[in-house]
N, C-alpha and C. Protein backbone atom coordinates (compact mmCIF):
# COMPACT_ATOMS: atom_id res chain seq x y z
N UNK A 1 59.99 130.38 89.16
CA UNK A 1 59.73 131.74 89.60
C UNK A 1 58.29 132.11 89.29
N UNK A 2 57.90 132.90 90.16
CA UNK A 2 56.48 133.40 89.77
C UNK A 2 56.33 134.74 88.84
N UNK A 3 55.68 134.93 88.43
CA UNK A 3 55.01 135.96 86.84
C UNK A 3 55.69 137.47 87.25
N UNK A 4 55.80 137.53 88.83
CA UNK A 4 55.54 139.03 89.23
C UNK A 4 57.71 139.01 89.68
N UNK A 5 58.11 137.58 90.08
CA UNK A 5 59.57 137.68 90.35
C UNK A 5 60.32 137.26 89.08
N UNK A 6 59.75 137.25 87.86
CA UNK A 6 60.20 137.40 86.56
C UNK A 6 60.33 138.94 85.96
N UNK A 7 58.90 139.55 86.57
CA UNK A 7 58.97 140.44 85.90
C UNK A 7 60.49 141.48 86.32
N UNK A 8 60.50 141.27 88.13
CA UNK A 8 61.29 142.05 88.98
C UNK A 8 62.21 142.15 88.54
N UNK A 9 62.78 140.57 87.59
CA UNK A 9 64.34 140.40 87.28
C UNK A 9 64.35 140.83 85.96
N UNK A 10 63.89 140.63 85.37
CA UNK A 10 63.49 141.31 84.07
C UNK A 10 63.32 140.19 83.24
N UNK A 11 62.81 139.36 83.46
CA UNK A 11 62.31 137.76 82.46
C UNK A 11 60.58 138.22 81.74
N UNK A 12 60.53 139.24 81.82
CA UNK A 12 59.13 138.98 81.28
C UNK A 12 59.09 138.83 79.71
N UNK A 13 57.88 138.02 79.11
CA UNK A 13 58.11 138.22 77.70
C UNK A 13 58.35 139.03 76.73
N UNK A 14 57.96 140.45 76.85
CA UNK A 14 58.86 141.45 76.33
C UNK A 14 59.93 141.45 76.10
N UNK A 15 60.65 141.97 77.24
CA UNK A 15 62.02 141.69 77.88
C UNK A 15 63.13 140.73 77.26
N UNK A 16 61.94 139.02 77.01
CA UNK A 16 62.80 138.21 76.49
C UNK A 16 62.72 138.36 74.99
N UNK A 17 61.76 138.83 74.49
CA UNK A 17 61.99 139.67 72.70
C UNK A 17 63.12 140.48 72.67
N UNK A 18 62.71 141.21 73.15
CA UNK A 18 63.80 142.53 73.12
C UNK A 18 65.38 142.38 73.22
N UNK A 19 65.80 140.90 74.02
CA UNK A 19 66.90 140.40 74.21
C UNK A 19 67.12 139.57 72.93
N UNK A 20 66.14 138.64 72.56
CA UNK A 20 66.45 138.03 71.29
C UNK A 20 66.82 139.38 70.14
N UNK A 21 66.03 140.17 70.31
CA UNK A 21 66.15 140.95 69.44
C UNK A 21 67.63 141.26 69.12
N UNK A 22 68.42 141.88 70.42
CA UNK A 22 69.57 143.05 70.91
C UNK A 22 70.53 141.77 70.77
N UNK A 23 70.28 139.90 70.50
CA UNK A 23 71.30 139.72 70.32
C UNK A 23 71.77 139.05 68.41
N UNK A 24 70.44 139.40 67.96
CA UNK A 24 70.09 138.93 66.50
C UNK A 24 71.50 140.81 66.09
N UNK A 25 70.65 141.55 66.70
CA UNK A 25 71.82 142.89 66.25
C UNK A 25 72.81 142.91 66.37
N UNK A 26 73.03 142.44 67.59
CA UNK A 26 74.58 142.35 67.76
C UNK A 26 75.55 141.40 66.83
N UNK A 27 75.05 140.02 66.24
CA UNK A 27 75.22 139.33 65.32
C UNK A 27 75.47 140.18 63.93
N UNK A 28 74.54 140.76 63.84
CA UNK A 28 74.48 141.65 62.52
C UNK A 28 75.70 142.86 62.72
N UNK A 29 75.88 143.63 63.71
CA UNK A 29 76.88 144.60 64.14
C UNK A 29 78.54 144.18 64.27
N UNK A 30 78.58 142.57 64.28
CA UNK A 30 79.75 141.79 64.31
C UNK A 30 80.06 142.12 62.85
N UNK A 31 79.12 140.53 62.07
CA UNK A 31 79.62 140.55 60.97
C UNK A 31 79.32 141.90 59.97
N UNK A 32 79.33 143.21 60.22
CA UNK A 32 79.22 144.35 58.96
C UNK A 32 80.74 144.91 59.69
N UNK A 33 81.15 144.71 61.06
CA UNK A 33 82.78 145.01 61.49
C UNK A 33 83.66 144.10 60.62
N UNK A 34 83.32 142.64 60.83
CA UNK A 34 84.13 141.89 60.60
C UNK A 34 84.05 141.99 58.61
N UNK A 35 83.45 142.27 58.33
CA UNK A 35 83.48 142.72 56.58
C UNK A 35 83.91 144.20 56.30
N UNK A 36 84.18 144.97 57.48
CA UNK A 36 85.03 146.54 57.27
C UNK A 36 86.36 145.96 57.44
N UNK A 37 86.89 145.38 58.68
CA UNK A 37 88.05 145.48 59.18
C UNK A 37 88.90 144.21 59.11
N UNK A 38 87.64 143.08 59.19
CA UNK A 38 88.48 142.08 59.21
C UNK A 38 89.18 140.83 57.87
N UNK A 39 89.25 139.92 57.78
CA UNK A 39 89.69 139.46 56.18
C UNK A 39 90.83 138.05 56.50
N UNK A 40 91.13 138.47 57.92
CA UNK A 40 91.55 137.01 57.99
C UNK A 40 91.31 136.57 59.60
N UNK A 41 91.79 135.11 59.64
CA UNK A 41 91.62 134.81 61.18
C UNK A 41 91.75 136.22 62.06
N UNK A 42 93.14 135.92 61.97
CA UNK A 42 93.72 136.76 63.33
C UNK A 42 92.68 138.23 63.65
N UNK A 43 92.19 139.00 62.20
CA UNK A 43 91.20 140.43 62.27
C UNK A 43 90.16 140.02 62.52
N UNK A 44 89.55 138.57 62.20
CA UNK A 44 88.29 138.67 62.55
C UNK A 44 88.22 138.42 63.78
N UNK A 45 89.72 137.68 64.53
CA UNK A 45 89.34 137.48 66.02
C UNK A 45 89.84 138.86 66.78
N UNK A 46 90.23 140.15 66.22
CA UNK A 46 90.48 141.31 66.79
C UNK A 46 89.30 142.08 66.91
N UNK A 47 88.53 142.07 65.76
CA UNK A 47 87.18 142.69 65.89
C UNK A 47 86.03 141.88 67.28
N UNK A 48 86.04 140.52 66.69
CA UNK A 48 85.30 140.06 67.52
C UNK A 48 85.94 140.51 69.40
N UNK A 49 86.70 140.30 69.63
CA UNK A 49 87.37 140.74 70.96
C UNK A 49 86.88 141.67 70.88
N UNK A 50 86.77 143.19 70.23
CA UNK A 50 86.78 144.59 70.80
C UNK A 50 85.14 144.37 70.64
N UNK A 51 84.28 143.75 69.66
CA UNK A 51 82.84 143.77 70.25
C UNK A 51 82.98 143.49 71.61
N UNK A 52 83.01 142.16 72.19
CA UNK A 52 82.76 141.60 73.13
C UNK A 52 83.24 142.75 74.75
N UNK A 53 84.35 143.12 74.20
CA UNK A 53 84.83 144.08 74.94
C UNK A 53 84.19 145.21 75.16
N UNK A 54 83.82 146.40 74.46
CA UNK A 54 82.27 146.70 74.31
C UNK A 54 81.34 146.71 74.96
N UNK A 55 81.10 145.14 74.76
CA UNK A 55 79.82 145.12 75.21
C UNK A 55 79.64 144.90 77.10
N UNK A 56 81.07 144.15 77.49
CA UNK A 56 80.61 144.08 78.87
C UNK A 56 80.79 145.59 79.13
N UNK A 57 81.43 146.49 78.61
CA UNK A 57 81.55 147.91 79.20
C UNK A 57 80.21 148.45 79.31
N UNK A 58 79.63 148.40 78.35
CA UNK A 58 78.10 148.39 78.27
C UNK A 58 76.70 147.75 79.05
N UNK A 59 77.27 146.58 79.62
CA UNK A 59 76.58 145.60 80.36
C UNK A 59 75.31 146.02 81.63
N UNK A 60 75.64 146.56 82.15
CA UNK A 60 74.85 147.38 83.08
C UNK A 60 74.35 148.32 82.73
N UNK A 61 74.05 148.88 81.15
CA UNK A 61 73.28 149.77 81.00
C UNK A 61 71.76 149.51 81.20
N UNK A 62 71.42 150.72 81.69
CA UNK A 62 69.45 150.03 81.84
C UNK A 62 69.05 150.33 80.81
N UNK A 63 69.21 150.87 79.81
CA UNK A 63 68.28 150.92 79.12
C UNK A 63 69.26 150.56 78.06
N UNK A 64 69.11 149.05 77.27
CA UNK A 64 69.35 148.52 76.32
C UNK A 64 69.08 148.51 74.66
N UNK A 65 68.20 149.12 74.50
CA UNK A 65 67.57 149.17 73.25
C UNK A 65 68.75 149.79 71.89
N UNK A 66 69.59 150.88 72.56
CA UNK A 66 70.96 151.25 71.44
C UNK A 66 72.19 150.87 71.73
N UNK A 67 71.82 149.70 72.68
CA UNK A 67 73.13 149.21 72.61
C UNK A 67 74.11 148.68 71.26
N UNK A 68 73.29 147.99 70.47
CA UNK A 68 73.81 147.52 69.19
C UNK A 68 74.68 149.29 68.50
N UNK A 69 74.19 149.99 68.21
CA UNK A 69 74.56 151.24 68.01
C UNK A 69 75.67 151.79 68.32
N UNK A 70 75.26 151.73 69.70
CA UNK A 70 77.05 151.77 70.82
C UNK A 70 77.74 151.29 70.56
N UNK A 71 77.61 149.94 70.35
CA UNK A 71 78.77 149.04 70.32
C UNK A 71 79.57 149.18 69.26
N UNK A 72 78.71 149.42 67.92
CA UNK A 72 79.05 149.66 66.39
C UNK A 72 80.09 150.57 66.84
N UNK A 73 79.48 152.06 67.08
CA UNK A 73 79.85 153.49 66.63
C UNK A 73 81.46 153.03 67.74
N UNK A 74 81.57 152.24 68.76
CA UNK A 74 82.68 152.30 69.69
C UNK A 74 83.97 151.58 69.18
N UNK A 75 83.73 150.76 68.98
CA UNK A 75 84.30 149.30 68.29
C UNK A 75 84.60 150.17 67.06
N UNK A 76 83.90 150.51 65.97
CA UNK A 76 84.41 151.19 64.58
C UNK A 76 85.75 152.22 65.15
N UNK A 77 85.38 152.99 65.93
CA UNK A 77 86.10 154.16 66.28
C UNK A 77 87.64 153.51 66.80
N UNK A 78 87.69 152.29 67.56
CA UNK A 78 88.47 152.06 68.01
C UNK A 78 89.45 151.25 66.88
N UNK A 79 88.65 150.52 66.12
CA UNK A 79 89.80 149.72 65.04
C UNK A 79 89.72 151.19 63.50
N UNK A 80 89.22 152.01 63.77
CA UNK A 80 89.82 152.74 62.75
C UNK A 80 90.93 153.82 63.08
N UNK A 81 90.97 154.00 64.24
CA UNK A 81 92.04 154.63 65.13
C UNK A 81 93.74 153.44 64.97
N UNK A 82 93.48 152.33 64.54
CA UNK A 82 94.83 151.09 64.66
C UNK A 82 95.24 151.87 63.19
């Protein structure tokens, strides 16, 4: 691809920080769920599901930067509601 049909899609180097970044958080936003809620297999694979779940709900947001946030504050709300 060329510099300018990277940028279009959103590959530019920024872009690809900002993604390393949003998925280093999301890592971090797992395991501080999975140390509230979870404690064995089966919770840590309930938490992990409702991230993931989450997050495609989230997927098409344009503007990415609080997604980690979202996901937290959604996901918390939902396994403290069980």
């Amino acid at each position: 691809m060329t510099e300018l049909a990277d940028r279009a899609v959103g590959h530019d180097e920024a872009g690809q920080r900002e993604d390393v970044r949003i998925c280093a958080e999301f890592a971090r936003v797992e395991a501080r769920l999975i140390a509230e809620f979870g404690g064995n297999p089966a919770a840590d694979a309930m938490v992990r599901a409702q991230v993931v779940a989450v997050q495609e709900y989230f997927a098409a947001a344009p503007i990415r930067r609080y997604l980690p946030i979202l996901v937290e504050r959604a996901v918390r709300s939902q396994l403290t509601a069980r």
